[in-house]
C-alpha atoms as a PDB file:
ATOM      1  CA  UNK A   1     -10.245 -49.625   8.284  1.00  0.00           C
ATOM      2  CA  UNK A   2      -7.400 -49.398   5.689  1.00  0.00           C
ATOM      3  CA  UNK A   3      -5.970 -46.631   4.931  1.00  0.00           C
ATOM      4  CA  UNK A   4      -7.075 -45.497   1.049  1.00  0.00           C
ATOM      5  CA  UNK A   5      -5.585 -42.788  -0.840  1.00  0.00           C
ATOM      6  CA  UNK A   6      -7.082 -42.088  -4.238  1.00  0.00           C
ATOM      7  CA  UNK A   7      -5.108 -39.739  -6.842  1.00  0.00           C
ATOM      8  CA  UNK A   8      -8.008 -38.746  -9.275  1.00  0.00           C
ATOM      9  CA  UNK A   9      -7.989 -36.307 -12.198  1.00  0.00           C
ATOM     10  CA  UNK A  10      -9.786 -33.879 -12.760  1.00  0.00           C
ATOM     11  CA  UNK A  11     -10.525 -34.137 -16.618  1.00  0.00           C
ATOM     12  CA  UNK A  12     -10.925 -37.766 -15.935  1.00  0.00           C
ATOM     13  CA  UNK A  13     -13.660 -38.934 -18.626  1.00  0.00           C
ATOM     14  CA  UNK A  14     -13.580 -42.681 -17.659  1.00  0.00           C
ATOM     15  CA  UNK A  15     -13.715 -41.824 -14.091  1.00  0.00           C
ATOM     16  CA  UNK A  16     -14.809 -38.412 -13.568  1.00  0.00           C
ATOM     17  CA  UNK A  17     -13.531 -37.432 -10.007  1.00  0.00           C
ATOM     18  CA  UNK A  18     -16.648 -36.248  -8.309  1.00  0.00           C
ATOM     19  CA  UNK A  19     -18.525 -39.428  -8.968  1.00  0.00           C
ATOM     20  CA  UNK A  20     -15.202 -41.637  -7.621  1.00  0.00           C
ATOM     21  CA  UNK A  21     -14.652 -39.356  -4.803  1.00  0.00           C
ATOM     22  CA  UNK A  22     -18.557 -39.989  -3.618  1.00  0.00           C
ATOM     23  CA  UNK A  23     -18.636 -43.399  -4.467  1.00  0.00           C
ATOM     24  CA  UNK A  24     -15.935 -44.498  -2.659  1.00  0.00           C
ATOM     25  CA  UNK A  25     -16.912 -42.155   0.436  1.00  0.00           C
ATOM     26  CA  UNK A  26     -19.732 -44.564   0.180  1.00  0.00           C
ATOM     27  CA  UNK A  27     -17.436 -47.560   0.392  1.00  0.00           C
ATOM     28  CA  UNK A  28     -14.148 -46.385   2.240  1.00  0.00           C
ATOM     29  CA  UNK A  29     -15.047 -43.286   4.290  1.00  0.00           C
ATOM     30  CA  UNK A  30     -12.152 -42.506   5.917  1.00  0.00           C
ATOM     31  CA  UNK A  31     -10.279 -42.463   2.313  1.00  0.00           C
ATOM     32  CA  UNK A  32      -8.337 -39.295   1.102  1.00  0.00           C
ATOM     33  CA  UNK A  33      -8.821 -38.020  -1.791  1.00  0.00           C
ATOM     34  CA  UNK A  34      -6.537 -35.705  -3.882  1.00  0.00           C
ATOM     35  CA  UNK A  35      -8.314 -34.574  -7.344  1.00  0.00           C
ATOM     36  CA  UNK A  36      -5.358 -32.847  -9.991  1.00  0.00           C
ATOM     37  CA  UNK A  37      -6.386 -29.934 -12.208  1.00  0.00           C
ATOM     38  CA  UNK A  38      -5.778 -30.361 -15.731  1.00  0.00           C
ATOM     39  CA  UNK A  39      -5.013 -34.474 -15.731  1.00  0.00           C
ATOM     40  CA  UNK A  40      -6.933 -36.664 -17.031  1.00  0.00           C
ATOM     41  CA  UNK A  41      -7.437 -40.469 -16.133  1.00  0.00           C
ATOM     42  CA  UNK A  42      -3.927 -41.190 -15.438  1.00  0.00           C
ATOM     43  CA  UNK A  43      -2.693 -38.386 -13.584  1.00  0.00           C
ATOM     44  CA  UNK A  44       0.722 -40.078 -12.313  1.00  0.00           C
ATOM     45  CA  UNK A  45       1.786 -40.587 -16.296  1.00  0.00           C
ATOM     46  CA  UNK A  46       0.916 -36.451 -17.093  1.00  0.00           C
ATOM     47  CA  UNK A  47       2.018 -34.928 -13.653  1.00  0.00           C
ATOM     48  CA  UNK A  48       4.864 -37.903 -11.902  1.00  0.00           C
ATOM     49  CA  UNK A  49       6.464 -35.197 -10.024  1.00  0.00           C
ATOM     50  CA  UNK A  50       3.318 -33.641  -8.301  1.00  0.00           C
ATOM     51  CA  UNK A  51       1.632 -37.638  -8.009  1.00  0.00           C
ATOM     52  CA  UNK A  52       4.634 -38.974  -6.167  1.00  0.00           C
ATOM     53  CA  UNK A  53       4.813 -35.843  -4.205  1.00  0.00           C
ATOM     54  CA  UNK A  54       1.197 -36.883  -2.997  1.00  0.00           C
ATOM     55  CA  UNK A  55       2.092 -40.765  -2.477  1.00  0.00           C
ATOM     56  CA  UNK A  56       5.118 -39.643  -0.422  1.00  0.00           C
ATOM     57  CA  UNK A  57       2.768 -37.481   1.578  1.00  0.00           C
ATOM     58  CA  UNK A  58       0.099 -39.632   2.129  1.00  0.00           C
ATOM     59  CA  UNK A  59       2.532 -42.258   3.287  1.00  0.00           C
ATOM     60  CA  UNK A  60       4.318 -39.666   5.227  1.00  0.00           C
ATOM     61  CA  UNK A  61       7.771 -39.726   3.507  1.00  0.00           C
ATOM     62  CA  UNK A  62       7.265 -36.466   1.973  1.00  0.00           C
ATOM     63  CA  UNK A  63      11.318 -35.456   3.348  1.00  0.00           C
ATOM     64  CA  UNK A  64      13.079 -38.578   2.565  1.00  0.00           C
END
């Protein structure tokens, strides 16, 4: 019943998005998902200004 927010990229070859985003549908269904073109497995090192925009979203402090 936690809230889950997954940042996943999409070049990911450790943890290719689809299979994370299904697999934790599986686990955590009412998880959100965001899945960034371009990034790889660590998406908030290659794109920090477009990851923390998501964060701040997701925790709804997208205007502070």
């Amino acid at each position: 019943q936690c809230p889950s927010f997954w940042l996943l990229g999409e070049k990911d070859a450790l943890v290719p998005g689809s299979v994370a985003q299904e697999l934790a549908l599986l686990a955590i269904p009412q998880a959100e998902f965001e899945c960034l073109k371009g990034c790889a497995h660590a998406p908030f090192i290659s794109h920090p200004a477009r990851s923390l925009a998501l964060v701040k979203q997701f925790f709804g402090t997208a205007d502070e």
